[in-house]
PDB file of N, CA and C in Angstrom:
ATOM      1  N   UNK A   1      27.170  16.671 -31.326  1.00  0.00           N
ATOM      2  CA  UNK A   1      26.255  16.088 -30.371  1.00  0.00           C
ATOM      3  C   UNK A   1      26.424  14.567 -30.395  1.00  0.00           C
ATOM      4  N   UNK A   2      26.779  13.546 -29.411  1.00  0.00           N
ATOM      5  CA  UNK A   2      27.007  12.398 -29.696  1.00  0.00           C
ATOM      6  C   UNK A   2      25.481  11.835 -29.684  1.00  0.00           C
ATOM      7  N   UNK A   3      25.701  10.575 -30.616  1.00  0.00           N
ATOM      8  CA  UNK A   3      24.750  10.132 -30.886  1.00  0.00           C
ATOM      9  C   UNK A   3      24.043   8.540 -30.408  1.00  0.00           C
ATOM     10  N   UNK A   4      25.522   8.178 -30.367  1.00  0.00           N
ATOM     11  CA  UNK A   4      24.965   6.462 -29.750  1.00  0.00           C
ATOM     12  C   UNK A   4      26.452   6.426 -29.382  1.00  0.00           C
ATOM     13  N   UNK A   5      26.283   5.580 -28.278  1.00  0.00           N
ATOM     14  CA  UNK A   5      27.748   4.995 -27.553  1.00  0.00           C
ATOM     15  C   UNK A   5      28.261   3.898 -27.864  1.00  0.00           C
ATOM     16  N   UNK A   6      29.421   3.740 -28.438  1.00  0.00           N
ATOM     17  CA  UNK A   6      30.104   2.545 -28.728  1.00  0.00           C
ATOM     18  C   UNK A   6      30.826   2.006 -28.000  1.00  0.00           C
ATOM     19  N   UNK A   7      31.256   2.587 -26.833  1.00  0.00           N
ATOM     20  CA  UNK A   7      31.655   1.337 -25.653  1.00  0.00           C
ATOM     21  C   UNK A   7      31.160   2.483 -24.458  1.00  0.00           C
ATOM     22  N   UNK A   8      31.865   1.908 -23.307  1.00  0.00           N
ATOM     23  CA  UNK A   8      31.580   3.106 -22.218  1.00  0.00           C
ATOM     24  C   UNK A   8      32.354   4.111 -22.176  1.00  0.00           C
ATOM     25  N   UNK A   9      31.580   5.501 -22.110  1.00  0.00           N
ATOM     26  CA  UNK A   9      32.069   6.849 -22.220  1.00  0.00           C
ATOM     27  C   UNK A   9      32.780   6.964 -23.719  1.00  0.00           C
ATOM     28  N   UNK A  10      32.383   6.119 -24.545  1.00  0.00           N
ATOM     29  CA  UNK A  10      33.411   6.395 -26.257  1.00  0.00           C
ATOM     30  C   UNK A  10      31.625   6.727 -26.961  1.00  0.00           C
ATOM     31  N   UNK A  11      31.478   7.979 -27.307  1.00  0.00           N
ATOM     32  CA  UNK A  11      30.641   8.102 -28.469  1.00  0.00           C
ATOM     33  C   UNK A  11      30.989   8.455 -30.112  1.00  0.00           C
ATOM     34  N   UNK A  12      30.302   8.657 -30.713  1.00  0.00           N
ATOM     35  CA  UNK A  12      30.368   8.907 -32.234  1.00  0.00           C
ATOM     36  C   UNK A  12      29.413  10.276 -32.321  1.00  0.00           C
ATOM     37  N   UNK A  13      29.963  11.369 -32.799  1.00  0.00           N
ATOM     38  CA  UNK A  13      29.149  12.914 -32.894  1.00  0.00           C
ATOM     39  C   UNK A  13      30.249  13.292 -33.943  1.00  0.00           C
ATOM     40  N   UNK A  14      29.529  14.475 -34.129  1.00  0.00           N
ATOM     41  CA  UNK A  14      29.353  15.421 -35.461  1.00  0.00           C
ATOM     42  C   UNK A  14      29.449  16.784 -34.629  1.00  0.00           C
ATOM     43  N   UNK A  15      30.331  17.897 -35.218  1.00  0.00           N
ATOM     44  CA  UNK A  15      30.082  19.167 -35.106  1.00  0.00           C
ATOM     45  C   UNK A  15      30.551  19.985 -36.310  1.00  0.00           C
ATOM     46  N   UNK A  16      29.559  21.095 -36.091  1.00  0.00           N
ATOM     47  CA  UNK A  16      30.072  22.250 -36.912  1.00  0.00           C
ATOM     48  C   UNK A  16      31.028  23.287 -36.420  1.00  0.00           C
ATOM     49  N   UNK A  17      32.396  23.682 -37.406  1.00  0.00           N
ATOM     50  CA  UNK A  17      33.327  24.383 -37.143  1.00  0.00           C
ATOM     51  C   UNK A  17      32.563  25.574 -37.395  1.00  0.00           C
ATOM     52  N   UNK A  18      32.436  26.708 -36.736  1.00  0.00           N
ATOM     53  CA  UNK A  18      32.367  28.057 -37.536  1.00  0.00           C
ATOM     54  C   UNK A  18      33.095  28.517 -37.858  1.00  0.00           C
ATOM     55  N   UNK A  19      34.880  27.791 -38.113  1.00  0.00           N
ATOM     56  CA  UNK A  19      35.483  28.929 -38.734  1.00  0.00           C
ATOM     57  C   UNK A  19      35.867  28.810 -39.511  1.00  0.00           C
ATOM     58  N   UNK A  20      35.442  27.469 -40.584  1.00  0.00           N
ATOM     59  CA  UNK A  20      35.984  26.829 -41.885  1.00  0.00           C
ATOM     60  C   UNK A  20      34.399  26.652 -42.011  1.00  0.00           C
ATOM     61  N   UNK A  21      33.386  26.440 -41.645  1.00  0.00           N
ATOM     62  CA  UNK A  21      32.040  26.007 -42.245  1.00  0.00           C
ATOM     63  C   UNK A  21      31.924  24.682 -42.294  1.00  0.00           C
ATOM     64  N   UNK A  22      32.808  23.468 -41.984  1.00  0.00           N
ATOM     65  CA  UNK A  22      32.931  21.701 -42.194  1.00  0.00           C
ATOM     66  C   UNK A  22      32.444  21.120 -40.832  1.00  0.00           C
ATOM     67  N   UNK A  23      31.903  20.477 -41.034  1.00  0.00           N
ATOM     68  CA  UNK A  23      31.053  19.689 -40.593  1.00  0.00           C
ATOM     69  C   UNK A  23      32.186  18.595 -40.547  1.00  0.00           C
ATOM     70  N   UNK A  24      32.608  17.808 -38.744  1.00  0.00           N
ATOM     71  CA  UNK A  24      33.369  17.005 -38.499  1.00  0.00           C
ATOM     72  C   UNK A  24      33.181  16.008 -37.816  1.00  0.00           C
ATOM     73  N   UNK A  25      32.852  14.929 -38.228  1.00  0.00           N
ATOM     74  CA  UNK A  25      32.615  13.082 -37.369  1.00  0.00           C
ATOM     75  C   UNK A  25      33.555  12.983 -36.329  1.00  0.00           C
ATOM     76  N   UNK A  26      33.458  12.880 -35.341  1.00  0.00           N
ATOM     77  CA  UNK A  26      34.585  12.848 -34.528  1.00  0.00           C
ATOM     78  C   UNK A  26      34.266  11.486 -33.833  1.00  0.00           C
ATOM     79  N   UNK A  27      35.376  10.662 -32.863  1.00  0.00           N
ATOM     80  CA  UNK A  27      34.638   9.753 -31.518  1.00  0.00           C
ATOM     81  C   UNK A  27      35.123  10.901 -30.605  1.00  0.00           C
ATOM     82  N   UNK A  28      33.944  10.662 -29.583  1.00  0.00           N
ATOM     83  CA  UNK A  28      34.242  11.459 -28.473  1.00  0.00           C
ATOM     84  C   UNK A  28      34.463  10.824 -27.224  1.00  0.00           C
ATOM     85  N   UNK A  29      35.037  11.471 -26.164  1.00  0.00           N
ATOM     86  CA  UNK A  29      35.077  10.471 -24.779  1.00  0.00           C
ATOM     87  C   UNK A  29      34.296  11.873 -23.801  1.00  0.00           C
ATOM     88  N   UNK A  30      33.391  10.446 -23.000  1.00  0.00           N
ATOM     89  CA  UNK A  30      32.287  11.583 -22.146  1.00  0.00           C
ATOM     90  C   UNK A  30      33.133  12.020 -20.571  1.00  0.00           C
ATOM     91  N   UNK A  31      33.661  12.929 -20.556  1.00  0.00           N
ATOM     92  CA  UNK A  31      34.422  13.336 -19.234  1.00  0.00           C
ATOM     93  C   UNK A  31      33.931  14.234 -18.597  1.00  0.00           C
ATOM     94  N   UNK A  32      33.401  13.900 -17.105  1.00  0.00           N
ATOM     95  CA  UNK A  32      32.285  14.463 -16.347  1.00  0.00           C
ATOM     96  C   UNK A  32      33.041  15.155 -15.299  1.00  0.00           C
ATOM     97  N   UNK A  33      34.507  15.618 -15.364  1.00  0.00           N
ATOM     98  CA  UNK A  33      35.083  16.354 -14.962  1.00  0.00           C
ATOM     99  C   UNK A  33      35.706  17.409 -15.966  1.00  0.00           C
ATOM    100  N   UNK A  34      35.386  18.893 -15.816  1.00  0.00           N
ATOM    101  CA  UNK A  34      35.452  19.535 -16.753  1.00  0.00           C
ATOM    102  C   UNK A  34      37.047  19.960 -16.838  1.00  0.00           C
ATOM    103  N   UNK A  35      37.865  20.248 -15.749  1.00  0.00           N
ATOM    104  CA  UNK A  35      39.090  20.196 -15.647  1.00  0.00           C
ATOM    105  C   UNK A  35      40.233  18.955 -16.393  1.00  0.00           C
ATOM    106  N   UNK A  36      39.390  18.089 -16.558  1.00  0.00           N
ATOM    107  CA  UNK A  36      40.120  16.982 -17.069  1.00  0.00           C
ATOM    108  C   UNK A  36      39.646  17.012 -18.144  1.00  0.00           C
ATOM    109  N   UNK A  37      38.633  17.243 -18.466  1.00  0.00           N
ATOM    110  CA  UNK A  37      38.031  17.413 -20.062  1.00  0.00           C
ATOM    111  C   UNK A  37      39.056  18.421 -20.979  1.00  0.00           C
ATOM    112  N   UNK A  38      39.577  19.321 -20.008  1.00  0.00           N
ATOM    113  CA  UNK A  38      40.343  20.504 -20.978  1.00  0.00           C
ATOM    114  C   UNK A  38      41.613  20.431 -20.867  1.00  0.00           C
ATOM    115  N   UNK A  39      42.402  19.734 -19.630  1.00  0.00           N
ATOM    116  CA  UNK A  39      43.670  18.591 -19.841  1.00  0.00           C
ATOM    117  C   UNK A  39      43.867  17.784 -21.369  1.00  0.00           C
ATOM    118  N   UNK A  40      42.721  16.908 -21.481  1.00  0.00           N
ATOM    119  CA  UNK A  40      42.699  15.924 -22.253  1.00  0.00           C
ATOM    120  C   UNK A  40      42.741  16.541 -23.451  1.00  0.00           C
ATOM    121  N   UNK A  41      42.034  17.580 -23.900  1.00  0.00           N
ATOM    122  CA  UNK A  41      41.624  18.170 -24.682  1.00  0.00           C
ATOM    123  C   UNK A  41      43.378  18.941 -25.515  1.00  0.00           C
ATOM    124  N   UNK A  42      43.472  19.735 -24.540  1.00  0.00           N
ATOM    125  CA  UNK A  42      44.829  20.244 -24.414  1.00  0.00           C
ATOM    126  C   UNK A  42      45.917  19.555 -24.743  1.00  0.00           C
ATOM    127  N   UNK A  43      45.650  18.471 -24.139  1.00  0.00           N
ATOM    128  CA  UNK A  43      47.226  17.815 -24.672  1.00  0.00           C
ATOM    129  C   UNK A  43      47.288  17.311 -25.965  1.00  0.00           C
ATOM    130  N   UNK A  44      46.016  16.598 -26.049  1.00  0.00           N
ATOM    131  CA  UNK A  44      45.724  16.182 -27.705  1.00  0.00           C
ATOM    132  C   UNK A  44      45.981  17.166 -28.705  1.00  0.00           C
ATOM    133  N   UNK A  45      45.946  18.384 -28.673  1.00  0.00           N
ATOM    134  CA  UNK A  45      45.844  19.743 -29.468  1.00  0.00           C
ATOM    135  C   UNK A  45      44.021  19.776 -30.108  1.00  0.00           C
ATOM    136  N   UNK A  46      43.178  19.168 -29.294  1.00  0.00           N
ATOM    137  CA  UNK A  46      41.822  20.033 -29.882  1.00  0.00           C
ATOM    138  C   UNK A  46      41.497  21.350 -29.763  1.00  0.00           C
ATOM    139  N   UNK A  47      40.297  21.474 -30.299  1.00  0.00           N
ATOM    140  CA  UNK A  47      39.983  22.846 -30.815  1.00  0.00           C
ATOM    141  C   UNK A  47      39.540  23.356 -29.428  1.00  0.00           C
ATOM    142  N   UNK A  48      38.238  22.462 -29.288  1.00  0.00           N
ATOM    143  CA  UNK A  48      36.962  22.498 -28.302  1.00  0.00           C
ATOM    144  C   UNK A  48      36.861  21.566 -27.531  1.00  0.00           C
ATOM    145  N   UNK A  49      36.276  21.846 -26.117  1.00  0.00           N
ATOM    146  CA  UNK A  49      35.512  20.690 -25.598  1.00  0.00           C
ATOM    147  C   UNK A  49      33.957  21.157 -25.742  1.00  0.00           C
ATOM    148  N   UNK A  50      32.690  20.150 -25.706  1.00  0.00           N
ATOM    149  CA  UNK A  50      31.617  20.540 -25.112  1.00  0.00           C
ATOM    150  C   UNK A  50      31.244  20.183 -24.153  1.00  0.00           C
ATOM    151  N   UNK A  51      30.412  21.141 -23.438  1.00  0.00           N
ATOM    152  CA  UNK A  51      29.919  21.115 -22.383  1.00  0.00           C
ATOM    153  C   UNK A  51      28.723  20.643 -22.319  1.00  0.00           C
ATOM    154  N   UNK A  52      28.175  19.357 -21.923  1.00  0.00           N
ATOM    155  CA  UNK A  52      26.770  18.692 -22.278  1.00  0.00           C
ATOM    156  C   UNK A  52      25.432  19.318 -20.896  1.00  0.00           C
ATOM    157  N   UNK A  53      26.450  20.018 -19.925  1.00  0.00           N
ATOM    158  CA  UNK A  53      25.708  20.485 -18.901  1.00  0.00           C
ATOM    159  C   UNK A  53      25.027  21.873 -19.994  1.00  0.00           C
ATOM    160  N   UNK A  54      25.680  22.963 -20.351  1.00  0.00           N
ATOM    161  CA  UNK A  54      25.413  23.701 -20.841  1.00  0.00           C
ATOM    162  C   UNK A  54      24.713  23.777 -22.611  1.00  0.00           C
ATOM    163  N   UNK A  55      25.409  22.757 -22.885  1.00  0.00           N
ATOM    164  CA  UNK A  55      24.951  22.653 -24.450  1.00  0.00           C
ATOM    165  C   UNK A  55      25.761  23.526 -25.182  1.00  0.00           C
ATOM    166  N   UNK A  56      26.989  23.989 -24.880  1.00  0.00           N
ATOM    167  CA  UNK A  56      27.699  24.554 -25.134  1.00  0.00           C
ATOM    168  C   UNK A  56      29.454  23.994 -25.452  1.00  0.00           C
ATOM    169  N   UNK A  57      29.937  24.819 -26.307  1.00  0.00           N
ATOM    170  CA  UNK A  57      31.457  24.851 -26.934  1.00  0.00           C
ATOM    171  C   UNK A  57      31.962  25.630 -26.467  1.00  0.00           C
ATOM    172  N   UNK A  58      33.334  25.222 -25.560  1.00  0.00           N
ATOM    173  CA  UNK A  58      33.988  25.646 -25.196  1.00  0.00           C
ATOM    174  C   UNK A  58      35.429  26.007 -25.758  1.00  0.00           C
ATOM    175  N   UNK A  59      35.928  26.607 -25.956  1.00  0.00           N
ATOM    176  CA  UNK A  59      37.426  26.732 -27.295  1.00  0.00           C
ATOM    177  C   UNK A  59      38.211  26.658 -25.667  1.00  0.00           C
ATOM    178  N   UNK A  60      39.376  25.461 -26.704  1.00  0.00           N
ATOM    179  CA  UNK A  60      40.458  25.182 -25.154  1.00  0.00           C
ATOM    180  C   UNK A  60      41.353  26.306 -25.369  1.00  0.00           C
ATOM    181  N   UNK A  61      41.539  27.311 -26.175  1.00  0.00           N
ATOM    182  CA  UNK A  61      42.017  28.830 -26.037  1.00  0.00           C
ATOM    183  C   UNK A  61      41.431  29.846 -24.819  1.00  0.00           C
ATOM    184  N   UNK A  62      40.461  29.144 -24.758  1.00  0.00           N
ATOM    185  CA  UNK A  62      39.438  30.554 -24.010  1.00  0.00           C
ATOM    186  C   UNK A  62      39.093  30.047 -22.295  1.00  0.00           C
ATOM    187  N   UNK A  63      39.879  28.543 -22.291  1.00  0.00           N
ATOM    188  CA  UNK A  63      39.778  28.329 -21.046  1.00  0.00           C
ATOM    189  C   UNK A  63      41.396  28.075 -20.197  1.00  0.00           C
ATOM    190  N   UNK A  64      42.217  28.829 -21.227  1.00  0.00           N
ATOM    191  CA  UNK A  64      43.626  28.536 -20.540  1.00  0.00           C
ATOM    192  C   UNK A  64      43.809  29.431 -19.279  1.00  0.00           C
ATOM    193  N   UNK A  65      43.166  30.509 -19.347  1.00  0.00           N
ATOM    194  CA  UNK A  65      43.505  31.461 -18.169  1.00  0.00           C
ATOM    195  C   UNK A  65      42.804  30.792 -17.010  1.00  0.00           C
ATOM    196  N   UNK A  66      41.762  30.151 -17.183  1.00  0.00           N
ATOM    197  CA  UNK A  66      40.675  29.252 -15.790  1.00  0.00           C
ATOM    198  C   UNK A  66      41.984  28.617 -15.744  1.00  0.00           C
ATOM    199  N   UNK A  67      42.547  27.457 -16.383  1.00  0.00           N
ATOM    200  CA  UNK A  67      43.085  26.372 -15.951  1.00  0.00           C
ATOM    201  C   UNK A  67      44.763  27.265 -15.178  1.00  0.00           C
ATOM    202  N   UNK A  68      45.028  27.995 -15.430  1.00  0.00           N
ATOM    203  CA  UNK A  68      46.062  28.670 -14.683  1.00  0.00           C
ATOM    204  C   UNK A  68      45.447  29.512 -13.653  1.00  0.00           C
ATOM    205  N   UNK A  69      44.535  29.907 -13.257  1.00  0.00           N
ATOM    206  CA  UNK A  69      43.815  30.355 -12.057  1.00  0.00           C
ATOM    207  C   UNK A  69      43.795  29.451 -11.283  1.00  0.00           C
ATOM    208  N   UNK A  70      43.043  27.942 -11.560  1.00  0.00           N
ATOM    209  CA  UNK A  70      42.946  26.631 -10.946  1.00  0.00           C
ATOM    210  C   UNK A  70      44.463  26.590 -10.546  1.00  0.00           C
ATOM    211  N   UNK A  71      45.426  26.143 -11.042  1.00  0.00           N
ATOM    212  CA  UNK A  71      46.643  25.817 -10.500  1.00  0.00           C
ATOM    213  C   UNK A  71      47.500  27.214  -9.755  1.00  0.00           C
ATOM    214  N   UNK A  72      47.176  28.348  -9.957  1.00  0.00           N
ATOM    215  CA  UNK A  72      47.737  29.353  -9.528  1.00  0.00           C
ATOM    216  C   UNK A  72      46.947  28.681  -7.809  1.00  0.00           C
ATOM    217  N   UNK A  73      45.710  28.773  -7.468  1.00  0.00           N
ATOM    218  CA  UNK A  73      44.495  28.384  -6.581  1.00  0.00           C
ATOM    219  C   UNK A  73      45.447  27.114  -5.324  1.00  0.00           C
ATOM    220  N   UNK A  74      45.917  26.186  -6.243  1.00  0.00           N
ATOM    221  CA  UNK A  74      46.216  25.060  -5.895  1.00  0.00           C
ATOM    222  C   UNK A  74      47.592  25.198  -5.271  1.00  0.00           C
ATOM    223  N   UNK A  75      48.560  25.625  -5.513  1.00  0.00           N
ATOM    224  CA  UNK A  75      50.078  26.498  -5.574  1.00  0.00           C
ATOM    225  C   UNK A  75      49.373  27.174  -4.121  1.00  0.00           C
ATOM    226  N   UNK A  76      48.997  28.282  -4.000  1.00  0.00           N
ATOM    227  CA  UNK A  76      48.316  29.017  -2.782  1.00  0.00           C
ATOM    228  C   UNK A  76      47.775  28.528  -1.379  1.00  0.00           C
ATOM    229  N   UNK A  77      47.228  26.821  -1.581  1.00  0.00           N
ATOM    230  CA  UNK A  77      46.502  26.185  -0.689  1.00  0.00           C
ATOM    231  C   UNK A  77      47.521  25.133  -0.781  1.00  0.00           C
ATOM    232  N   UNK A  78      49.270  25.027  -0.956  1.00  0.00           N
ATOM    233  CA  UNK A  78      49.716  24.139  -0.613  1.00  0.00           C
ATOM    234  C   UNK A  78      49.672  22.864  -1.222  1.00  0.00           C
ATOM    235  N   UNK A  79      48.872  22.750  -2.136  1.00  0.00           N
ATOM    236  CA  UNK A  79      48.673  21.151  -2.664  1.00  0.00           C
ATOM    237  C   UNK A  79      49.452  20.920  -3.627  1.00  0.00           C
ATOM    238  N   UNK A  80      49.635  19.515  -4.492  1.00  0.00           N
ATOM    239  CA  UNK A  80      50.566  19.240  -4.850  1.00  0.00           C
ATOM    240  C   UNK A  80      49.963  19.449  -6.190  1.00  0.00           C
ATOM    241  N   UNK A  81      50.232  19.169  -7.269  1.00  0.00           N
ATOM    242  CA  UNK A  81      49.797  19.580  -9.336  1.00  0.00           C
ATOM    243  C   UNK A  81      50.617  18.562  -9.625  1.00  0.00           C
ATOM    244  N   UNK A  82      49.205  17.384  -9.643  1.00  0.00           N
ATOM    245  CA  UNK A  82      49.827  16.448 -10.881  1.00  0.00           C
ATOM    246  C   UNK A  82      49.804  16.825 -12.174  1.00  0.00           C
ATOM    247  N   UNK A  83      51.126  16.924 -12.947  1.00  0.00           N
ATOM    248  CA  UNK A  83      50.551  16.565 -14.621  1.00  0.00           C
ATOM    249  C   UNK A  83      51.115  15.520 -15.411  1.00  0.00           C
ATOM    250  N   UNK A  84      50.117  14.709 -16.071  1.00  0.00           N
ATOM    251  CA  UNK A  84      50.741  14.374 -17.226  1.00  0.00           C
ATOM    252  C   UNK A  84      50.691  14.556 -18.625  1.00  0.00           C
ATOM    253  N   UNK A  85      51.586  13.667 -19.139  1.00  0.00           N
ATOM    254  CA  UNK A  85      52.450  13.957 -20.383  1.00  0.00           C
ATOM    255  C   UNK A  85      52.095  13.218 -21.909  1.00  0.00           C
ATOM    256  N   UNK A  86      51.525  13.728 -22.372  1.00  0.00           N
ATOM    257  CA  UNK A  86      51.131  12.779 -23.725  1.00  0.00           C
ATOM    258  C   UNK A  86      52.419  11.923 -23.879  1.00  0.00           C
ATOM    259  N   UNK A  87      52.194  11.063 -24.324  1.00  0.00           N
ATOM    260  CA  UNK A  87      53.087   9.931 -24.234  1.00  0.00           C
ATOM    261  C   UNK A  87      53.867   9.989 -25.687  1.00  0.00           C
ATOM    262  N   UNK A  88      53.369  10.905 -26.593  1.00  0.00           N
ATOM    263  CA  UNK A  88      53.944  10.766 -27.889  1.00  0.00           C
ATOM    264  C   UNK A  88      54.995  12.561 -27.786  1.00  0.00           C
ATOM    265  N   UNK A  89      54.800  12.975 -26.584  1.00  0.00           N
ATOM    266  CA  UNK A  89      56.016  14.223 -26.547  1.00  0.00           C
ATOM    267  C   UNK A  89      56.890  14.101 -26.206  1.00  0.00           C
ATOM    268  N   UNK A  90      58.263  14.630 -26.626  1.00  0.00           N
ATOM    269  CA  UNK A  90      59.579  14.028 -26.675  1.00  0.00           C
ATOM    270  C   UNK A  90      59.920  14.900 -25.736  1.00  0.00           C
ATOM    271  N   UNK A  91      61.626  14.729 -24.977  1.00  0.00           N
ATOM    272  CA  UNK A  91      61.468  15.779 -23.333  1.00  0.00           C
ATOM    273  C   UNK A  91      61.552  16.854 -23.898  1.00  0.00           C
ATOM    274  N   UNK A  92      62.093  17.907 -25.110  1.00  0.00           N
ATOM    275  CA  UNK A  92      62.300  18.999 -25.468  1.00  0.00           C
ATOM    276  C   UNK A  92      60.473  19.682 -25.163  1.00  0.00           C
ATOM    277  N   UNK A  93      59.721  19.006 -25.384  1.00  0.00           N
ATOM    278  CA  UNK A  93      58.357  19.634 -24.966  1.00  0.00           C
ATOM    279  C   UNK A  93      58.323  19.447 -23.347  1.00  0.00           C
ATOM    280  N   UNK A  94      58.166  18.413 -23.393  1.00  0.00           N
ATOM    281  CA  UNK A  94      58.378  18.252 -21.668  1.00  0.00           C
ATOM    282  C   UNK A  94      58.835  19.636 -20.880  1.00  0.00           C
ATOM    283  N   UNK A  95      59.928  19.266 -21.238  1.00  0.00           N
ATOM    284  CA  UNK A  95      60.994  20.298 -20.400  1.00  0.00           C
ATOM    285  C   UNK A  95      59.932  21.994 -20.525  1.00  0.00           C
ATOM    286  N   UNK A  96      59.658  22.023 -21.549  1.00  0.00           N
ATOM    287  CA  UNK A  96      59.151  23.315 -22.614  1.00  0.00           C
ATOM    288  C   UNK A  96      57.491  23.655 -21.126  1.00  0.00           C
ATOM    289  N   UNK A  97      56.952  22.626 -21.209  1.00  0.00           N
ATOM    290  CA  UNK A  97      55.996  22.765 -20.316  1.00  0.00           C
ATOM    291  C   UNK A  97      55.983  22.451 -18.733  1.00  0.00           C
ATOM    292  N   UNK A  98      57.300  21.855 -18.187  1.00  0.00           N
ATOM    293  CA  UNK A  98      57.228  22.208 -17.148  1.00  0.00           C
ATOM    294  C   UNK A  98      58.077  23.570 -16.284  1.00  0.00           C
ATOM    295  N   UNK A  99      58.669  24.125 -17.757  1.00  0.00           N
ATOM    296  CA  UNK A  99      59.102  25.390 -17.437  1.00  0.00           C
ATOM    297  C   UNK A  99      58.099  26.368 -17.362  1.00  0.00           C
ATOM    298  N   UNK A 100      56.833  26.189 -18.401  1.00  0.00           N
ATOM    299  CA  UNK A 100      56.125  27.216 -18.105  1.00  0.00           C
ATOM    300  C   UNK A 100      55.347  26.993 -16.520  1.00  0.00           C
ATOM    301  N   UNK A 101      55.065  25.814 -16.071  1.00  0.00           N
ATOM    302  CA  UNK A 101      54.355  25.614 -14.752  1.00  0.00           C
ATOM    303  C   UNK A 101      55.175  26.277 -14.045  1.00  0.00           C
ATOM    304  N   UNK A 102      56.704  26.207 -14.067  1.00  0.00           N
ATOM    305  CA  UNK A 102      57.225  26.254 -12.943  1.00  0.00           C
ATOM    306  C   UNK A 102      57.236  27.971 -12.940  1.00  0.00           C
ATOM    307  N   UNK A 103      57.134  28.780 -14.060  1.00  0.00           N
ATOM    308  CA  UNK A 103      56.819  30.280 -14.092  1.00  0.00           C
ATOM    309  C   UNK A 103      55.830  30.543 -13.209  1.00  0.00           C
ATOM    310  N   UNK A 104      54.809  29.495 -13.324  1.00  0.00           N
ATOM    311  CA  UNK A 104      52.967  30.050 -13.125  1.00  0.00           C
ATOM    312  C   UNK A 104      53.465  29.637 -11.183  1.00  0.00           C
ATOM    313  N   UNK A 105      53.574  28.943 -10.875  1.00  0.00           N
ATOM    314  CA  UNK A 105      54.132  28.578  -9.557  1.00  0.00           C
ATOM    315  C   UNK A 105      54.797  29.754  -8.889  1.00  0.00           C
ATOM    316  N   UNK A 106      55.596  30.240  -9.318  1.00  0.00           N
ATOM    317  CA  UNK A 106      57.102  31.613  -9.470  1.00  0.00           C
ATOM    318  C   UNK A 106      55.664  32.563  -9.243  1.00  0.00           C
ATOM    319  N   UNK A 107      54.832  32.632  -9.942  1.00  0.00           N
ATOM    320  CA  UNK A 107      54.057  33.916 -10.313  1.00  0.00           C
ATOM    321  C   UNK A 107      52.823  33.824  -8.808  1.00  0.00           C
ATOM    322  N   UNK A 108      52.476  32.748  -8.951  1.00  0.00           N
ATOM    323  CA  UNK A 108      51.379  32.620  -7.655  1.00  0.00           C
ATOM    324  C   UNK A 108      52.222  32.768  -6.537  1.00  0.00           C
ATOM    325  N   UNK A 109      53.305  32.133  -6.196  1.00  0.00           N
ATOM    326  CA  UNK A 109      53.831  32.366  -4.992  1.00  0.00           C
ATOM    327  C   UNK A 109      54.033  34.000  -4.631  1.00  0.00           C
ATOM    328  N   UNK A 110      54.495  34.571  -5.803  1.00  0.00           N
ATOM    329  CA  UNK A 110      54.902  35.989  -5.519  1.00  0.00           C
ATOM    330  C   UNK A 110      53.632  36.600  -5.325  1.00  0.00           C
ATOM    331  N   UNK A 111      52.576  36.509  -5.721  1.00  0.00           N
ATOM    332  CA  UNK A 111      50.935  36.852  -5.539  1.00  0.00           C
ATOM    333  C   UNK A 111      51.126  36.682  -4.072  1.00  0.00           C
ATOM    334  N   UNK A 112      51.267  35.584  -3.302  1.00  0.00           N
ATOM    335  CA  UNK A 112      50.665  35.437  -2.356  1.00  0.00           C
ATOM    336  C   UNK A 112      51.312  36.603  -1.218  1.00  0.00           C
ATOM    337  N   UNK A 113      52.333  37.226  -1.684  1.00  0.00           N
ATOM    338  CA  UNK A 113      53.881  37.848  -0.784  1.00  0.00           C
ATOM    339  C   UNK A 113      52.509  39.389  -0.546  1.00  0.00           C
ATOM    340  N   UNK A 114      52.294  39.521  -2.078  1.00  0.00           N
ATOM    341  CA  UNK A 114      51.490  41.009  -1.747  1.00  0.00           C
ATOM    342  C   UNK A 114      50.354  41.089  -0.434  1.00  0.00           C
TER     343      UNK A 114
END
């Protein structure tokens, strides 16, 4: 739960893991777009985002199929899928993840044929 803000959108919070039992200080950044919350989240390799609308933890495991629905969605209506790239991944990842987009793309388009 963050507790006091140390600059804009940078807080200081605490959560409990349930799956080690530790209790973790984190800084957090407040992102009022939830799609970008689990981008950000994602690329960093976190666990969780929370959701301050809900009061709830979200595991960025349990929201990968939304975020490939969203872009499957986007692929369908023609629009374009920006992504970027943590800046500390070398192209062997790169490459690694825009092969899987370009599957999920492959996969929605053929959706749309049925």
């Amino acid at each position: 739960m963050p507790v006091r803000a140390l600059r804009h959108n940078i807080y200081l919070g605490g959560w409990l893991n349930s799956q080690d039992d530790m209790f973790y200080l984190d800084v957090s950044i407040n992102v009022t777009d939830r799609l970008e919350a689990y981008k950000m989240a994602k690329n960093s390799k976190q666990i969780a985002i929370f959701n301050i609308d809900t009061g709830e933890e979200e595991k960025v495991s349990d929201l990968d199929a939304e975020y490939k629905a969203y872009l499957a969605e986007q692929v369908k209506n023609g629009k374009n899928i920006h992504v970027t790239f943590p800046k500390e991944w070398d192209a062997k990842q790169i490459a690694e993840h825009i092969r899987k987009l370009g599957k999920l793309v492959k996969d929605a388009k053929a959706k749309q044929k049925l």
